[in-house]
C-alpha atoms as a PDB file:
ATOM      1  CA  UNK A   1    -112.875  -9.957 -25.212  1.00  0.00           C
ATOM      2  CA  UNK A   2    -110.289 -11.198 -22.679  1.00  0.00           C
ATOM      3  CA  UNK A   3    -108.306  -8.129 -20.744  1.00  0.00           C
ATOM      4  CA  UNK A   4    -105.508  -9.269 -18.386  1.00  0.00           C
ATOM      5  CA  UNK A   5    -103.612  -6.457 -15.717  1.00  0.00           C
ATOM      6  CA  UNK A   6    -100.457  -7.945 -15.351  1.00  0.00           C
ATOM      7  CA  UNK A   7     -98.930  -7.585 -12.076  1.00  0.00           C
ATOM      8  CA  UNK A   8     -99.111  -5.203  -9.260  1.00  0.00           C
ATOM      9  CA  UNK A   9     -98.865  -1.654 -10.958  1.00  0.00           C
ATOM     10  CA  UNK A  10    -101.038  -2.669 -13.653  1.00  0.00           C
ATOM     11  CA  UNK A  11    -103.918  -3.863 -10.909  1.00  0.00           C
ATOM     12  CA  UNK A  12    -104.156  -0.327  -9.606  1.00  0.00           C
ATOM     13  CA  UNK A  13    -105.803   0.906 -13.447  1.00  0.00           C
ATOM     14  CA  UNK A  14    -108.298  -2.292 -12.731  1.00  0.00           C
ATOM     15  CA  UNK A  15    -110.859   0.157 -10.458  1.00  0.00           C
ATOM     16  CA  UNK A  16    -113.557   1.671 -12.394  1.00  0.00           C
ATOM     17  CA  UNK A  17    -112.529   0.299 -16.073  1.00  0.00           C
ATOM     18  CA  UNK A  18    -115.886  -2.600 -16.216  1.00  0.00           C
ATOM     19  CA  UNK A  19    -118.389  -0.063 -16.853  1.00  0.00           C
ATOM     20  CA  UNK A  20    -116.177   1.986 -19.736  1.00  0.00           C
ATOM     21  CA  UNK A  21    -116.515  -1.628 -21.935  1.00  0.00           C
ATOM     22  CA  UNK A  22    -119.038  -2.377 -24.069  1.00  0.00           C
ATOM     23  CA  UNK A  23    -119.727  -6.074 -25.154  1.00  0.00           C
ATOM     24  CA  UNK A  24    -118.955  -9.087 -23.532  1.00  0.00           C
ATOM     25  CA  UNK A  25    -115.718  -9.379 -22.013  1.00  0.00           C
ATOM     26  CA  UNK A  26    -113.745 -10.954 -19.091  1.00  0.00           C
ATOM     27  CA  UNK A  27    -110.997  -8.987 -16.825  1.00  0.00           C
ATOM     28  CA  UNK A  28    -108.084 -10.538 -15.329  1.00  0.00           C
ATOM     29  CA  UNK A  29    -106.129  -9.622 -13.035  1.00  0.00           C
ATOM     30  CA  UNK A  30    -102.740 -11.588 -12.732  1.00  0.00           C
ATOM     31  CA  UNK A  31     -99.726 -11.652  -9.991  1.00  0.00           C
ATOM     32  CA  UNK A  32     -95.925  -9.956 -11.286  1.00  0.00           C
ATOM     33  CA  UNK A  33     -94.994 -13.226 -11.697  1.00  0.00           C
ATOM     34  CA  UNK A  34     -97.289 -16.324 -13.547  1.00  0.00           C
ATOM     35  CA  UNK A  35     -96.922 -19.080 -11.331  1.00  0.00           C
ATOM     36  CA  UNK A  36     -99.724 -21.497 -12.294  1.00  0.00           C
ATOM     37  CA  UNK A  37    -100.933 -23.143 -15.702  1.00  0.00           C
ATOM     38  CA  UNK A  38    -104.458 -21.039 -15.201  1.00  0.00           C
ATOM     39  CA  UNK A  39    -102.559 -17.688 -15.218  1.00  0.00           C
ATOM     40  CA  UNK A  40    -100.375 -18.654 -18.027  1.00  0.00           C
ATOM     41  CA  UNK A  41    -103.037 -19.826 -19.907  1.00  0.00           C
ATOM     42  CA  UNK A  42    -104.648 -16.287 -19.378  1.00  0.00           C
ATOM     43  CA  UNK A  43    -102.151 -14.918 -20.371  1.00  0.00           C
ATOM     44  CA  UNK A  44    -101.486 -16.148 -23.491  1.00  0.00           C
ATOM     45  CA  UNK A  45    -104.776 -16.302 -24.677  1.00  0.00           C
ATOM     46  CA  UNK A  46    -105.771 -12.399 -24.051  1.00  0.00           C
ATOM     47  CA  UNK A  47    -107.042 -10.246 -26.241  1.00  0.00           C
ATOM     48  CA  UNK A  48    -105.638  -7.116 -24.438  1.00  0.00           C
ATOM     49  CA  UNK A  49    -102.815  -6.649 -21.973  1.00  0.00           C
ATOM     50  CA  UNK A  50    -102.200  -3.826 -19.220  1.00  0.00           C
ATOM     51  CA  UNK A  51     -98.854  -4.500 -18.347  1.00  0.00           C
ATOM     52  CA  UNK A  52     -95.552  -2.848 -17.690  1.00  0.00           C
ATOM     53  CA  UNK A  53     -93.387  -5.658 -18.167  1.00  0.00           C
ATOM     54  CA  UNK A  54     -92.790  -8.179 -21.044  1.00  0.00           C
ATOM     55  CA  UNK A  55     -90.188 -10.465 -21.144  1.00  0.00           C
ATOM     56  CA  UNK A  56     -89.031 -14.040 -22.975  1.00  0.00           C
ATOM     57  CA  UNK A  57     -90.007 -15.360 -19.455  1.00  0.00           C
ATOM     58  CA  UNK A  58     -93.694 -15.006 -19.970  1.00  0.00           C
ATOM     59  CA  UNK A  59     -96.258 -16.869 -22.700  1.00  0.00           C
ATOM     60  CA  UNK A  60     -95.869 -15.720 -26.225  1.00  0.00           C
ATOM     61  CA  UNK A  61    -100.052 -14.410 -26.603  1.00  0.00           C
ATOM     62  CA  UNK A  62    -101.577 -16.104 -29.423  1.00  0.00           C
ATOM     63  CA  UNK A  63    -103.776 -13.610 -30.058  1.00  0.00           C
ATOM     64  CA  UNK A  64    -103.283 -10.278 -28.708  1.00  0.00           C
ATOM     65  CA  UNK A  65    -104.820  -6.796 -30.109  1.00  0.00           C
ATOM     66  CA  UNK A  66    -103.488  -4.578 -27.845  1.00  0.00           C
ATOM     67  CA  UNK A  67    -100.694  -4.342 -25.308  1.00  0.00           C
ATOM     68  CA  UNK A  68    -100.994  -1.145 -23.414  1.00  0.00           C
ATOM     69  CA  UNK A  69     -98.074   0.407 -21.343  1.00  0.00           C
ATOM     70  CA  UNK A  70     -99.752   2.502 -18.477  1.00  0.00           C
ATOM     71  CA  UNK A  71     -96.731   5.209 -18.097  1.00  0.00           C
ATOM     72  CA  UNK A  72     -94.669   6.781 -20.037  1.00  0.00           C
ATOM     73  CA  UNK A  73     -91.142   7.787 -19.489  1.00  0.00           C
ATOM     74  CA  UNK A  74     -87.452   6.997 -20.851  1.00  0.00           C
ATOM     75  CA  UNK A  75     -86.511   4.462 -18.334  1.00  0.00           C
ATOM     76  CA  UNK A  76     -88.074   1.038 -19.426  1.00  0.00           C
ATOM     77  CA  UNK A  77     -90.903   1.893 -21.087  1.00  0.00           C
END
């Protein structure tokens, strides 16, 4: 299982998360903004995102399970 943090905010849930996962997995961690082919290619190809933000801007992910929104609110979540 691939798990990406995208951006800042969703780096600071990163701490403490490896030993709460069973299996065999990879985790991510990947800048606001997806500036090279590796991180785009991450991206795209995870199987779970922590993110805040998704836009038309980033890769479409071919084959994602879960994309979870740490935060709740009215504003943009």
């Amino acid at each position: 299982m691939q798990i990406v943090f995208h951006g800042r905010n969703a780096a600071t849930f990163a701490d403490g998360i490896e030993p709460l996962i069973d299996g065999a997995h990879e985790i991510h961690l990947l800048p606001d903004r997806l500036e090279t082919a590796e991180q785009q290619r991450l991206f795209r190809t995870a199987d779970v995102i922590v993110g805040s933000r998704y836009a038309a801007d980033l890769p479409v992910p071919d084959a994602l399970r879960l994309f979870h929104v740490p935060g709740a609110g009215v504003d943009a979540v």
